[in-house]
Protein backbone atom coordinates (compact mmCIF):
# COMPACT_ATOMS: atom_id res chain seq x y z
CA UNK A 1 25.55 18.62 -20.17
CA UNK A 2 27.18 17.26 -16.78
CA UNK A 3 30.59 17.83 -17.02
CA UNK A 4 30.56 14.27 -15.11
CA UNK A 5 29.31 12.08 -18.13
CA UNK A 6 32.81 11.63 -19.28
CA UNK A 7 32.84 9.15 -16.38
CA UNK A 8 30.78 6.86 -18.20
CA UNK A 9 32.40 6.74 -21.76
CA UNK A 10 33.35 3.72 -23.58
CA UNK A 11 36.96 3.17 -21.66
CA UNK A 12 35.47 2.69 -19.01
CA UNK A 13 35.42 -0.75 -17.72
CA UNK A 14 31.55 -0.81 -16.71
CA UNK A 15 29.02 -0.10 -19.13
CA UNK A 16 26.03 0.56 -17.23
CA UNK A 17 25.29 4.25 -15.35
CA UNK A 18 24.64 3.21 -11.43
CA UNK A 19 22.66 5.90 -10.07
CA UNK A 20 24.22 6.82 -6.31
CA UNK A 21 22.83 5.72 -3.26
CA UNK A 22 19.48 8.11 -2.39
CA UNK A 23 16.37 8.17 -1.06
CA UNK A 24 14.35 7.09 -4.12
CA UNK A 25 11.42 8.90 -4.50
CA UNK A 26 9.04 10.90 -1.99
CA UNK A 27 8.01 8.43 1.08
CA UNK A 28 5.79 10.84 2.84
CA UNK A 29 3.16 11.78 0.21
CA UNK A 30 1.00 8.82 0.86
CA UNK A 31 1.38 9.95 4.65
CA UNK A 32 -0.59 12.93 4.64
CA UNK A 33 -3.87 14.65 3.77
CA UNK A 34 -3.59 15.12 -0.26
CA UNK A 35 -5.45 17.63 -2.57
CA UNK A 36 -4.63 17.98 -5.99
CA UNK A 37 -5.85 20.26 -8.68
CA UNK A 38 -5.24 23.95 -6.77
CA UNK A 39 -4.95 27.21 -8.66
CA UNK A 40 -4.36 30.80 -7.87
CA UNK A 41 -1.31 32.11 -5.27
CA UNK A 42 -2.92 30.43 -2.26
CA UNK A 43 -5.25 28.29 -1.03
CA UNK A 44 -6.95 27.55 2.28
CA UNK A 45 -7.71 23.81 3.36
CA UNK A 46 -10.73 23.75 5.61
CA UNK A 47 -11.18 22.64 8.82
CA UNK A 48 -14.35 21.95 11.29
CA UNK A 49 -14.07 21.33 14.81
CA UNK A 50 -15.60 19.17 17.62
CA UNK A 51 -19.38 20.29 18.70
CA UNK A 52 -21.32 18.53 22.06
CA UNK A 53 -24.71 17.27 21.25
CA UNK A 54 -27.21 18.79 23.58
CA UNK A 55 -29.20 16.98 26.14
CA UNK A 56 -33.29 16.71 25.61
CA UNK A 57 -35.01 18.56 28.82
CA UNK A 58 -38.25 19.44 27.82
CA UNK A 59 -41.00 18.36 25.66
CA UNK A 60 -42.19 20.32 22.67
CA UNK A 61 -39.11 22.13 23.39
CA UNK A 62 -37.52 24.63 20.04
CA UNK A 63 -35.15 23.08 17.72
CA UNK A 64 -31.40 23.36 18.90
CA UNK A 65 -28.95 25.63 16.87
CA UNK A 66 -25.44 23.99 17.45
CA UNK A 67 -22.90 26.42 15.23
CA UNK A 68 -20.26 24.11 14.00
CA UNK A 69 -17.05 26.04 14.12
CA UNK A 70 -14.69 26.42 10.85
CA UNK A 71 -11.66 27.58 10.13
CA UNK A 72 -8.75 27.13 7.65
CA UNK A 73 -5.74 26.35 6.71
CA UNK A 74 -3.04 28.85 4.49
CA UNK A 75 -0.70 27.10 2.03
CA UNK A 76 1.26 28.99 -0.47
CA UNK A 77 2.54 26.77 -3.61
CA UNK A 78 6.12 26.61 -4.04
CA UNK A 79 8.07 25.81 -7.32
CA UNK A 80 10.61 23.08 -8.10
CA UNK A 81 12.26 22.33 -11.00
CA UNK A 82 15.21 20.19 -12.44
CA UNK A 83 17.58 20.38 -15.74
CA UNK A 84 20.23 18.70 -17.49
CA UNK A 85 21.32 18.66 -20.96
CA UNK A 86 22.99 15.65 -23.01
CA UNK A 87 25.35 16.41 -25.64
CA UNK A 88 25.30 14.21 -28.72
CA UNK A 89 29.02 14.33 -29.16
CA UNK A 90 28.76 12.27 -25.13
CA UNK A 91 26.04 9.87 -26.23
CA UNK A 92 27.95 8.71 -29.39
CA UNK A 93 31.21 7.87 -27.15
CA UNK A 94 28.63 6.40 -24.59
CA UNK A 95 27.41 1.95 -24.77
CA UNK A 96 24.09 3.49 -23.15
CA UNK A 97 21.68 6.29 -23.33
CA UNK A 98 21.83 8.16 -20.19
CA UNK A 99 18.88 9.68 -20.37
CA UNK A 100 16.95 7.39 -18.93
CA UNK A 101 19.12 7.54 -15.97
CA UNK A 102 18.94 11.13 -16.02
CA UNK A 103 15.02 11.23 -15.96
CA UNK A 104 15.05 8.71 -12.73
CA UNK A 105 17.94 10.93 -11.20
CA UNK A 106 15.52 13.72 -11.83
CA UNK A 107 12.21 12.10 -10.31
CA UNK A 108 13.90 11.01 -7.56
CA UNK A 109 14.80 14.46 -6.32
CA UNK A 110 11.70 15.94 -6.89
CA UNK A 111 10.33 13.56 -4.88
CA UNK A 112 12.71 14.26 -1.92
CA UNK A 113 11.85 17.88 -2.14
CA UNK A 114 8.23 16.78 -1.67
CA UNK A 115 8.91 15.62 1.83
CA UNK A 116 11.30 18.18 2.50
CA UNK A 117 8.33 20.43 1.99
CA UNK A 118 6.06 17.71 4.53
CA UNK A 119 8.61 17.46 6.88
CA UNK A 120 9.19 21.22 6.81
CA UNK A 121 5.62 22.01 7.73
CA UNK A 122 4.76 19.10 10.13
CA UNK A 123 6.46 21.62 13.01
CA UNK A 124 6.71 24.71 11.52
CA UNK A 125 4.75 27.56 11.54
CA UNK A 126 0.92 27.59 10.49
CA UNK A 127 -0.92 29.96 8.94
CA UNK A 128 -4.90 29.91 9.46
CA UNK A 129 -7.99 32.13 9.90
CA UNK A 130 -11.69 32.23 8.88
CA UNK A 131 -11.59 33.88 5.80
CA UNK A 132 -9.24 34.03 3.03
CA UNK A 133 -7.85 37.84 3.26
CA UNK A 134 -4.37 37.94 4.68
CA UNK A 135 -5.91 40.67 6.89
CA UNK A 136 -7.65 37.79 9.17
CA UNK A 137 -4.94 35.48 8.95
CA UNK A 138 -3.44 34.17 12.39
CA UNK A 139 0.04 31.99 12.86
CA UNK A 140 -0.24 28.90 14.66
CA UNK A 141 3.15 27.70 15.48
CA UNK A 142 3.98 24.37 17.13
CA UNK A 143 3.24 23.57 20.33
CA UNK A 144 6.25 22.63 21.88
CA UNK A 145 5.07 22.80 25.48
CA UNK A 146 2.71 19.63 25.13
CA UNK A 147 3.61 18.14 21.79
CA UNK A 148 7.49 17.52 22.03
CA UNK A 149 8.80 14.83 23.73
CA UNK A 150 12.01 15.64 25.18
CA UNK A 151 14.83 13.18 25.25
CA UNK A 152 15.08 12.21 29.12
CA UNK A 153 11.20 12.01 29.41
CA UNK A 154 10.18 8.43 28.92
CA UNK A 155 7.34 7.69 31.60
CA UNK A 156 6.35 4.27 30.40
CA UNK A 157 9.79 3.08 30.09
CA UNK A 158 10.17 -0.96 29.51
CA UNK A 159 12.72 -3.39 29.83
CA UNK A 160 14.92 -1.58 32.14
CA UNK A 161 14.92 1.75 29.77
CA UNK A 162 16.30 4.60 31.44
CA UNK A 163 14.18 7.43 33.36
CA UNK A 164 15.10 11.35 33.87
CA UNK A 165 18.45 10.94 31.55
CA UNK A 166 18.46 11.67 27.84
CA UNK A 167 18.59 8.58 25.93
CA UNK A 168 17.25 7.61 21.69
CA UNK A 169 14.33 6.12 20.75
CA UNK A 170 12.36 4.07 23.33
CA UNK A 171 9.46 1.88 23.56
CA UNK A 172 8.28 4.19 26.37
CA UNK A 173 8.71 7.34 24.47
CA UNK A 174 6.44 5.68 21.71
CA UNK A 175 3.68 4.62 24.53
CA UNK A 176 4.32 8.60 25.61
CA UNK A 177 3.46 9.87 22.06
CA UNK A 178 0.42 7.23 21.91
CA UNK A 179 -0.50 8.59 24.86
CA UNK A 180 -0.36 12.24 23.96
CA UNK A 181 -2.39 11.78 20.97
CA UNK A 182 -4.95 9.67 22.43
CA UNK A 183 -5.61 12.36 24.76
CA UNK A 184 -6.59 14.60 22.09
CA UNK A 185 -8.91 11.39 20.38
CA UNK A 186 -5.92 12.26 17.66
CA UNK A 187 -5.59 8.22 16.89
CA UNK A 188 -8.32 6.88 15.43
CA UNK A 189 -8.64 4.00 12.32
CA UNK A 190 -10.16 4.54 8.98
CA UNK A 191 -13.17 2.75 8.12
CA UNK A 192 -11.28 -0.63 7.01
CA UNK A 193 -9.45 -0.86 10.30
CA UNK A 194 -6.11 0.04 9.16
CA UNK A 195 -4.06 2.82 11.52
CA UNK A 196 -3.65 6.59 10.28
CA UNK A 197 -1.04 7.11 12.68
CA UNK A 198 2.85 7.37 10.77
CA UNK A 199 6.66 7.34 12.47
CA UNK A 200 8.68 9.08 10.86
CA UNK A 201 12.08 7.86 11.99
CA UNK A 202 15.94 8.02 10.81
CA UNK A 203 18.01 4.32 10.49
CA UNK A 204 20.30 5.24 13.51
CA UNK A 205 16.96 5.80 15.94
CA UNK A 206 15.30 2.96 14.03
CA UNK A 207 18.40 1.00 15.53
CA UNK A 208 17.99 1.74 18.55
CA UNK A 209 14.30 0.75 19.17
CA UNK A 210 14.89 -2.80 17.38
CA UNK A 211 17.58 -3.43 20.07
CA UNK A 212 14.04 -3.74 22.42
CA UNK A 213 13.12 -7.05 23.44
CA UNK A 214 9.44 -5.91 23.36
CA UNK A 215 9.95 -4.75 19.69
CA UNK A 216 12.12 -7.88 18.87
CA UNK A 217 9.73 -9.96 20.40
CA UNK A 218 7.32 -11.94 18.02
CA UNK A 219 4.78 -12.37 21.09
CA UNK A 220 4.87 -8.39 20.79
CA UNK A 221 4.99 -7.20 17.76
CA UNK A 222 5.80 -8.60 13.77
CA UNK A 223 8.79 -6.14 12.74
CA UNK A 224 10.90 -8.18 11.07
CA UNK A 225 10.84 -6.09 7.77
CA UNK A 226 12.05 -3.25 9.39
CA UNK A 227 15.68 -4.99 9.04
CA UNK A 228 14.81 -4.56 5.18
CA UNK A 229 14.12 -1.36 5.83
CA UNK A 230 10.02 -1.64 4.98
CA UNK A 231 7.16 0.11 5.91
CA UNK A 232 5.92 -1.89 8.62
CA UNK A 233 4.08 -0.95 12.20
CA UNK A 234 4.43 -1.21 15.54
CA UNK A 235 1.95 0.21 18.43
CA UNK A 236 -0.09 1.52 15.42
CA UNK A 237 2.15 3.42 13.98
CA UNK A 238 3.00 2.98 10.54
CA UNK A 239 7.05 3.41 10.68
CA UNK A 240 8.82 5.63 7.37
CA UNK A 241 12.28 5.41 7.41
CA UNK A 242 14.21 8.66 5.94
CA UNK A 243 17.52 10.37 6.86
CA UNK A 244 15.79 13.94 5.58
CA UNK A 245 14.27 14.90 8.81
CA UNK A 246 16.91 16.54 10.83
CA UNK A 247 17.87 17.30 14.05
CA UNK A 248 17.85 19.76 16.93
CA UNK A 249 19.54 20.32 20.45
CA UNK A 250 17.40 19.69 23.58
CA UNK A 251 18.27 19.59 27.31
CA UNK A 252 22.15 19.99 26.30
CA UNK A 253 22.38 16.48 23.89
CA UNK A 254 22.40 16.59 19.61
CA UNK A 255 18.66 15.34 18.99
CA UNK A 256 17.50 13.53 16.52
CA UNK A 257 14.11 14.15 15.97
CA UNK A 258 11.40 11.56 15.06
CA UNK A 259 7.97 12.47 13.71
CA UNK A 260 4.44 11.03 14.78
CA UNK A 261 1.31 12.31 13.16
CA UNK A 262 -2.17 11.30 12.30
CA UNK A 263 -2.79 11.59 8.88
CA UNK A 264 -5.33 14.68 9.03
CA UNK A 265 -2.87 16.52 11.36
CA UNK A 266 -0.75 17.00 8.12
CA UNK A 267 -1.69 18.91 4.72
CA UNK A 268 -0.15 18.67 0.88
CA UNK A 269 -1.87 20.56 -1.81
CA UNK A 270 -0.27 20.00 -5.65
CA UNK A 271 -1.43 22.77 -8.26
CA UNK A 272 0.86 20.58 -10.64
CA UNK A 273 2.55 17.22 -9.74
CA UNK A 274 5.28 16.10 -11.24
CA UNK A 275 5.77 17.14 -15.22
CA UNK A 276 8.69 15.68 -17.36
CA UNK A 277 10.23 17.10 -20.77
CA UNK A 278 12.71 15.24 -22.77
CA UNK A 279 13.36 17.75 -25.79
CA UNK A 280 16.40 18.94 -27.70
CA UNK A 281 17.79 22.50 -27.23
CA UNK A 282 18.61 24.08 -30.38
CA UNK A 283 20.13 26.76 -28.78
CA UNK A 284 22.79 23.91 -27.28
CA UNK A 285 23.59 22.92 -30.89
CA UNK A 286 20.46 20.41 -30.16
CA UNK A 287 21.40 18.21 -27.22
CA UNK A 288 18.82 16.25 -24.93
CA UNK A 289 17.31 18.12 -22.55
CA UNK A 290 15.73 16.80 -19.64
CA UNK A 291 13.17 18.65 -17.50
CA UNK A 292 11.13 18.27 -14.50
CA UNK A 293 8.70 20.60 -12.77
CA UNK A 294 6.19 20.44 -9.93
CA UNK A 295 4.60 23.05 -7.65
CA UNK A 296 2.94 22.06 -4.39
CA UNK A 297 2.71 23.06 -0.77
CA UNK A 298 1.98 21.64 2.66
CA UNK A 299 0.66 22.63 6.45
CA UNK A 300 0.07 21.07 9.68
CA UNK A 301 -3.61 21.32 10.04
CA UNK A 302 -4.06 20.05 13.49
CA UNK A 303 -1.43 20.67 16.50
CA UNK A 304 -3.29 17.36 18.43
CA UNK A 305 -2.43 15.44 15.77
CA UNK A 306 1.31 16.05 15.59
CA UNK A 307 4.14 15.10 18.26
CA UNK A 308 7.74 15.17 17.98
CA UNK A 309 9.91 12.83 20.24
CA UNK A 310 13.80 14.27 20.52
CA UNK A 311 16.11 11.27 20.68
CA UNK A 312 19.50 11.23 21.92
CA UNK A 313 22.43 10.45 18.98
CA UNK A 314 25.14 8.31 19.89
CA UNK A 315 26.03 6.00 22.48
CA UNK A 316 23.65 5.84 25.35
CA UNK A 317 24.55 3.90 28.65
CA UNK A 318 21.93 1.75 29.77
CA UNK A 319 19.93 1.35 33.09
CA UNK A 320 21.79 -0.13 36.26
């Protein structure tokens, strides 16, 4: 049992258990490439890349033999679990049952270690080859040559945004990452029309890009659910708000750093989503125990399809 519950017995003035402010629930799993259902210690995603059709020269000519190339990608499940127990003395001295509390507390974290697994592997280090024996297996790690952004690079900057100093979030460092993924043919639509393209962003850089007049602008763009904090887009990007994705230092300045990806740049397998036990213990003189499992793992499965824009933290003095 949480030695915290006494918090919540009857002398207390509220009777209702407020669960603290947190990210509820995993925002990135929608994000990404899913496969469910995996077995065995690893498993290997599969890839196929680009081929050029050939041109027709001659007539009667033989059939053409184009070989598609394959490869794949490694991921290695990890485990995640949660536990708390409930004494019955607690719930007795209690107006509520806090166990339904405790199961949403629990959810809610297993969900943020699903995107801490996401965000984890979006830049990490890959693992791929063209057969499954570790013997053949080949680390890709991210490119940060071409696919960072760093923060004083903003070559389409807008509205009087700053050039060659480091600065947050910009309009012209999102037309930069549009631009490095459209060089790669890393932005296309599905087949309804709707963008696979996703910003992941923190509030505090999310700040700083509504203070554009471009983005604020209803002749450019319809954002205003982003003050709600929504899922909403801009330049095609599908904008996910979360304060779990970290930061770095770059060119001498606290980064933060802010995510874009195409959907099929990024990988999550689940061998078993997420499983919940309520039970009693009768080794705990038969308290409430609640349970949650889940064991999953993710990859970046294309470096085209991944860039990561460092944005300056803090005050930022604007252009002359």
């Amino acid at each position: 049992m949480s030695t915290q519950i006494t918090t919540s017995f009857v002398k207390q003035y509220s009777a209702n258990v407020q669960l603290l402010v947190q990210q509820m629930g995993s925002r990135l799993r929608g994000a990404v490439t899913l496969e469910a259902g995996k077995v065995g210690e690893e498993v290997y995603m599969d890839r196929i890349s680009a081929t050029d059709a050939q041109k027709v020269t001659t007539r009667h000519g033989d059939s053409p033999q184009i070989d598609t190339p394959h490869d794949r990608r490694r991921v290695v499940p990890v485990d995640y679990d949660w536990g708390d127990l409930i004494d019955n003395p607690d719930r007795l001295r209690t107006l509520i049952d806090p166990a339904s509390a405790y199961s949403v507390n629990a959810a809610m974290a297993m969900g943020r270690a699903m995107d801490d697994e996401i965000i984890t592997a979006i830049t990490g280090t890959s693992t791929y080859g063209k057969t499954g024996g570790s013997s053949y297996a080949t680390l890709a790690a991210f490119n940060s040559a071409s696919q960072v952004i760093s923060p004083e690079t903003n070559s389409f900057a807008v509205d009087g945004e700053n050039t060659g100093v480091n600065q947050p979030l910009t309009v012209g460092k999102l037309i930069e990452a549009r631009k490095i993924l459209g060089s790669a043919d890393a932005d296309d639509y599905d087949v309804n029309g709707n963008s696979n393209l996703f910003l992941v962003v923190n509030a505090q850089q999310l700040g700083w890009l509504l203070t554009s007049t471009k983005v604020n602008s209803a002749d450019y763009n319809q954002i205003r659910a982003l003050v709600a904090g929504d899922l909403n887009q801009y330049m095609g990007f599908n904008i996910i708000r979360t304060e779990r994705i970290g930061s770095e230092t770059d060119n001498g300045d606290t980064c933060d750093k802010v995510l874009a990806f195409h959907r099929r740049g990024v990988g999550l397998c689940i061998w078993e989503d997420i499983v919940a036990r309520i039970t009693e213990r009768p080794d705990k003189r038969f308290s409430q125990y609640i349970y949650y499992r889940m064991t999953l793992g993710a990859t970046r499965l294309e470096e085209e399809r991944v860039v990561q824009i460092n944005c300056k933290q803090g005050a930022v003095t604007p252009a002359s």
